[in-house]
N, C-alpha and C. Protein backbone atom coordinates (compact mmCIF):
# COMPACT_ATOMS: atom_id res chain seq x y z
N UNK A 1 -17.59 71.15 -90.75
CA UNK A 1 -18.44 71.88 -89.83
C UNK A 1 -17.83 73.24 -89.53
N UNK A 2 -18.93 74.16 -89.44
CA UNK A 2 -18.28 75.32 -89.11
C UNK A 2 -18.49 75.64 -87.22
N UNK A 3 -17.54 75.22 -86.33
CA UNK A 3 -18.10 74.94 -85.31
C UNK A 3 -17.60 76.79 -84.12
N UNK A 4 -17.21 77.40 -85.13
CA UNK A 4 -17.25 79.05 -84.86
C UNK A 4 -18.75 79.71 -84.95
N UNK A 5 -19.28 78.82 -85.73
CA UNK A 5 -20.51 79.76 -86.58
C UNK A 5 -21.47 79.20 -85.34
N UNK A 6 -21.43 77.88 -85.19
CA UNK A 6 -22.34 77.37 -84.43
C UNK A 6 -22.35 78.03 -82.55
N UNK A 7 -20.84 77.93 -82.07
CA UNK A 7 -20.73 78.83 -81.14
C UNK A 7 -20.97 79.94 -81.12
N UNK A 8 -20.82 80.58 -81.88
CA UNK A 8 -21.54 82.35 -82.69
C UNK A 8 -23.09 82.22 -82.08
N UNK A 9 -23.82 82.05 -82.84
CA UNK A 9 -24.77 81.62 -82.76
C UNK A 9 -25.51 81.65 -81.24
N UNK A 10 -25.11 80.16 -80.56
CA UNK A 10 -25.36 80.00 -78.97
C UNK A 10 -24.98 81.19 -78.41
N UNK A 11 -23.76 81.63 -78.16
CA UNK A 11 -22.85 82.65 -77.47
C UNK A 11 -24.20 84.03 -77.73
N UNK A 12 -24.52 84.60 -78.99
CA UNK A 12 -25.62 85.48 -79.23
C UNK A 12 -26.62 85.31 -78.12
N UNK A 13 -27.15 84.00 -78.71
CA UNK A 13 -28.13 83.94 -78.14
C UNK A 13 -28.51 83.60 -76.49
N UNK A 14 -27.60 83.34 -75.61
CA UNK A 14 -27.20 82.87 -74.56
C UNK A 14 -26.04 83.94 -73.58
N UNK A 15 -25.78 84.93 -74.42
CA UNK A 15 -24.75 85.69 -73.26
C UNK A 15 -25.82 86.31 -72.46
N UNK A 16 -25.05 86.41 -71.20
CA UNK A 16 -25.34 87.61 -69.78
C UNK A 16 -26.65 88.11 -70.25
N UNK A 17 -26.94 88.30 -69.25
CA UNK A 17 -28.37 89.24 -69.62
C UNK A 17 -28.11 90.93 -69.69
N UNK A 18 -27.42 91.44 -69.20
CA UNK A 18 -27.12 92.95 -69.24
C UNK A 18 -26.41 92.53 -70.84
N UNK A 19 -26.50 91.88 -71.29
CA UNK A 19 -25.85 92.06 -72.96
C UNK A 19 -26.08 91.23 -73.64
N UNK A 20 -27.06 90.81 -73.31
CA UNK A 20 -28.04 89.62 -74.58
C UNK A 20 -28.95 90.75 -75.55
N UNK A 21 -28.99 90.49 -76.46
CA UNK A 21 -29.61 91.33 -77.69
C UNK A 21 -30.81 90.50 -77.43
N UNK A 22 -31.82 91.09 -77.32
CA UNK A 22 -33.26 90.87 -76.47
C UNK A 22 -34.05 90.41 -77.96
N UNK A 23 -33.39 91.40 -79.08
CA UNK A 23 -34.05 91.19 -80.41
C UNK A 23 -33.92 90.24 -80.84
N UNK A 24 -32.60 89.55 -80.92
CA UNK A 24 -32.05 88.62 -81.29
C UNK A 24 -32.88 87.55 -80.98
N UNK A 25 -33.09 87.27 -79.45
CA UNK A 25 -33.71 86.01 -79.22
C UNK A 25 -35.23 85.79 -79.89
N UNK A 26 -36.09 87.14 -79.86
CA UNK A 26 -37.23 87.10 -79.72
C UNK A 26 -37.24 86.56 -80.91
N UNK A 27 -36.87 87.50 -82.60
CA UNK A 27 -36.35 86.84 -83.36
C UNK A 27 -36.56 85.38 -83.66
N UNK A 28 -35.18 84.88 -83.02
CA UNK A 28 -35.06 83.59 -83.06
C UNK A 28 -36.44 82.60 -82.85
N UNK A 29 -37.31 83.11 -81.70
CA UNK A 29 -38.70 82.17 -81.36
C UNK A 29 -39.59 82.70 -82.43
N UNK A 30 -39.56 83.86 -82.83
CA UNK A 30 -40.73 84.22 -83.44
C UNK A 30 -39.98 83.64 -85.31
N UNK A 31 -39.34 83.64 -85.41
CA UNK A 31 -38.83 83.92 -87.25
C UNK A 31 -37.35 83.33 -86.97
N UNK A 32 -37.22 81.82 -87.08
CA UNK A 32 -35.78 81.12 -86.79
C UNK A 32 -35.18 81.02 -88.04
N UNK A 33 -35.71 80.75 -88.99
CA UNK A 33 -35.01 80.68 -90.45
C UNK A 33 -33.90 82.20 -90.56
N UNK A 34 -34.69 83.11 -89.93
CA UNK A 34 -33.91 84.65 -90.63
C UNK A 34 -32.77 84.68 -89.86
N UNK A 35 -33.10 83.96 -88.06
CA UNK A 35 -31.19 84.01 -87.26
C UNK A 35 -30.43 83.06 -88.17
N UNK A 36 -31.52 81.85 -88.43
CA UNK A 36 -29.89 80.79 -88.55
C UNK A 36 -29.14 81.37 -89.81
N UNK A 37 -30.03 81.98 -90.96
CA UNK A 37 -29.48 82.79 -91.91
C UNK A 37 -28.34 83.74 -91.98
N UNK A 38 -28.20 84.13 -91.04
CA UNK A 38 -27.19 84.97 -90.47
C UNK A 38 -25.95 84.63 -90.02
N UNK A 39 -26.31 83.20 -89.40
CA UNK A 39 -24.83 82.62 -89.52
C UNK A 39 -24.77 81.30 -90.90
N UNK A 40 -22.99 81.31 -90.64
CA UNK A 40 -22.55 80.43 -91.64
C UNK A 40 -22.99 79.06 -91.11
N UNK A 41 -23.45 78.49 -90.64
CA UNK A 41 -24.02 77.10 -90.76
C UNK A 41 -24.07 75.99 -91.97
N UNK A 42 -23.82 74.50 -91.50
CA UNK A 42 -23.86 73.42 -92.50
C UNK A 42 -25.32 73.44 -91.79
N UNK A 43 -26.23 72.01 -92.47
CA UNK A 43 -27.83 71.64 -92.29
C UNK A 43 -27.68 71.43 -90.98
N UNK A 44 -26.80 70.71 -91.07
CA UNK A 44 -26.78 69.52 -89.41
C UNK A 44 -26.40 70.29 -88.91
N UNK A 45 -25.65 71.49 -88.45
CA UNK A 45 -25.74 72.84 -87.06
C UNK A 45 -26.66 73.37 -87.20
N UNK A 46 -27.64 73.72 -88.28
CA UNK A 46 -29.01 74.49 -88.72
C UNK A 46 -30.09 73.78 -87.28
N UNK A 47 -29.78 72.54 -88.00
CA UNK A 47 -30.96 71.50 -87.36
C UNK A 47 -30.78 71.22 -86.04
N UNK A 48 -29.58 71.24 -85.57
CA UNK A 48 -29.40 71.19 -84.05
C UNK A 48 -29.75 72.16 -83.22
N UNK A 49 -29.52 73.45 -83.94
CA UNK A 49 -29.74 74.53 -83.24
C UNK A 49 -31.07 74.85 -83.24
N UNK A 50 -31.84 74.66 -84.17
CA UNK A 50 -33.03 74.77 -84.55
C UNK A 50 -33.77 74.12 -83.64
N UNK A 51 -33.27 72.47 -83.47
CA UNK A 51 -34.30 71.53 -82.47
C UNK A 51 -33.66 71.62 -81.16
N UNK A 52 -32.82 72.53 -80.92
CA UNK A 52 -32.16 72.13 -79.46
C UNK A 52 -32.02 71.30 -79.06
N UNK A 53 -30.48 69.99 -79.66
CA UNK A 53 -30.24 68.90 -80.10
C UNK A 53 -29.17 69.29 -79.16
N UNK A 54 -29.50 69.23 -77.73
CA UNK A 54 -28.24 69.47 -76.76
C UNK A 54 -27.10 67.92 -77.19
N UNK A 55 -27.55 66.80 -76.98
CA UNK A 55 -26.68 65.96 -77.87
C UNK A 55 -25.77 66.12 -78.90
N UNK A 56 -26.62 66.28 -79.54
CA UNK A 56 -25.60 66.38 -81.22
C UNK A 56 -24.71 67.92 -81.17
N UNK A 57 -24.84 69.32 -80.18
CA UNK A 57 -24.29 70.56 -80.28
C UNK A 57 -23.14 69.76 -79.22
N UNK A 58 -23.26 69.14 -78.42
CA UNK A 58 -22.52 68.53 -77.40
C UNK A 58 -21.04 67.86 -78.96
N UNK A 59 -21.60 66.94 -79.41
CA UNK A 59 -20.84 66.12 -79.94
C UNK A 59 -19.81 67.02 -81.13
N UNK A 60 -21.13 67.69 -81.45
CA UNK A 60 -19.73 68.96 -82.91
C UNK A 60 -18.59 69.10 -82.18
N UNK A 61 -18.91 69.65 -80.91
CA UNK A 61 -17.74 69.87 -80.04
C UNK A 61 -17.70 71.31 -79.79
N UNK A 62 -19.08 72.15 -79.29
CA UNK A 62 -19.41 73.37 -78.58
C UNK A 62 -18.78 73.95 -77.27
N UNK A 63 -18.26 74.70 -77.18
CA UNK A 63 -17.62 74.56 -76.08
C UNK A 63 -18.32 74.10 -74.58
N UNK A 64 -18.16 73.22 -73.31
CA UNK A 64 -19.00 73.08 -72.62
C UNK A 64 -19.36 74.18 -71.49
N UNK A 65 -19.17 75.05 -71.81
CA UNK A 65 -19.50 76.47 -70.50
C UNK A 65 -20.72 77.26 -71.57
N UNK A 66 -20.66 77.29 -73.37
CA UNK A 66 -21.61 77.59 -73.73
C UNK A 66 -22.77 76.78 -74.25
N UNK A 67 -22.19 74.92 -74.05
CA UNK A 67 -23.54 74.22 -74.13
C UNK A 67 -24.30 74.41 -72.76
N UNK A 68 -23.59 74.78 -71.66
CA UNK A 68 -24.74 74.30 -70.10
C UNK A 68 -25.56 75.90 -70.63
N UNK A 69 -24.90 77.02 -70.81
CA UNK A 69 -26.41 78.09 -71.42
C UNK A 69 -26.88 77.53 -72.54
N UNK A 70 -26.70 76.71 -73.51
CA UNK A 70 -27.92 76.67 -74.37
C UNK A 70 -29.09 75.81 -73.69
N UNK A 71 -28.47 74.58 -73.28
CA UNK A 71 -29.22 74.00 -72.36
C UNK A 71 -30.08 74.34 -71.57
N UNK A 72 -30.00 75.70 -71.13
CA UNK A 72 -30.85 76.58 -70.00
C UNK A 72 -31.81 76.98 -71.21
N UNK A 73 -31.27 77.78 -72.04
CA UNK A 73 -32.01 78.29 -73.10
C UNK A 73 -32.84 77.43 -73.66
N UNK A 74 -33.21 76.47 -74.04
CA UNK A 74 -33.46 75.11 -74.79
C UNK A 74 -34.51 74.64 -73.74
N UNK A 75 -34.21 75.00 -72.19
CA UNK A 75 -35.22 74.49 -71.10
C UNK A 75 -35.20 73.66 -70.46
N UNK A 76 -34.06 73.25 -70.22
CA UNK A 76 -32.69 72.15 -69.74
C UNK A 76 -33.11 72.73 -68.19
N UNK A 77 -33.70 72.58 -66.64
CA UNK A 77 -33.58 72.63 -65.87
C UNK A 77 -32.77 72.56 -64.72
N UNK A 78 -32.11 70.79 -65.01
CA UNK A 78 -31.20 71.04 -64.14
C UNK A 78 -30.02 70.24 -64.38
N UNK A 79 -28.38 70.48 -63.63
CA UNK A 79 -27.68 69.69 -64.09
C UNK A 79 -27.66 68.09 -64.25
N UNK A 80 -28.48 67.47 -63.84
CA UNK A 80 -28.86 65.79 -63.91
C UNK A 80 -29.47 65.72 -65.68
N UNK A 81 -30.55 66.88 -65.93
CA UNK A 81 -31.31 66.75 -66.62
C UNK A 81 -30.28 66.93 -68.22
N UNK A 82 -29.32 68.10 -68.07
CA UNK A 82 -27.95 68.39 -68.70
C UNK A 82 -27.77 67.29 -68.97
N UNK A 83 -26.94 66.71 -68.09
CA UNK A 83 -26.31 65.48 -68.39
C UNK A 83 -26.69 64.39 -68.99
N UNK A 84 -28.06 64.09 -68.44
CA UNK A 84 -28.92 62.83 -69.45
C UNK A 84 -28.79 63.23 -71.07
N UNK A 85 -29.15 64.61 -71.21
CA UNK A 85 -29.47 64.95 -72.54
C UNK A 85 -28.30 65.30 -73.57
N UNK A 86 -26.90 65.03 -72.93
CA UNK A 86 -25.82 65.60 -73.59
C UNK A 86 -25.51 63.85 -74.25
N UNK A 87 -26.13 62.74 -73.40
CA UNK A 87 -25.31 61.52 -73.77
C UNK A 87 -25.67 61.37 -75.50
């Protein structure tokens, strides 16, 4: 696993808002094949990231300060809801 590429990735797509690349995300919702392209990814980080597989990004071993933003990102509400979805 490339679990740099996969944090790459989240970290992009999930930093601060005064420095989130706005393109990047839109991107990502509108045309996801062309971000994940961009990073080095195996299938199974493709596919996690792709389905917002807060579980399985949990288990690669993402760091946990940038899974609780993907989680937000992904539409993860609240920390209860986090937690169910990381088991």
């Amino acid at each position: 696993m490339t679990l740099y590429e996969t944090t790459k990735i989240l970290w992009d797509l999930t930093r601060p808002a005064p420095f989130r690349n706005k393109e990047l995300v839109e991107l990502f919702r509108n045309n996801l094949n062309e971000v994940l392209n961009r990073y080095d990814l195996t299938q199974e980080e493709s596919e996690a990231v792709a389905k917002g597989d807060i579980a399985g990004l949990f288990k690669m071993g993402v760091h946990p300060r940038i899974m609780y933003r993907a989680a937000k990102f992904y539409g993860v509400k609240t920390a209860e809801e986090y937690m169910e979805r990381i088991k």
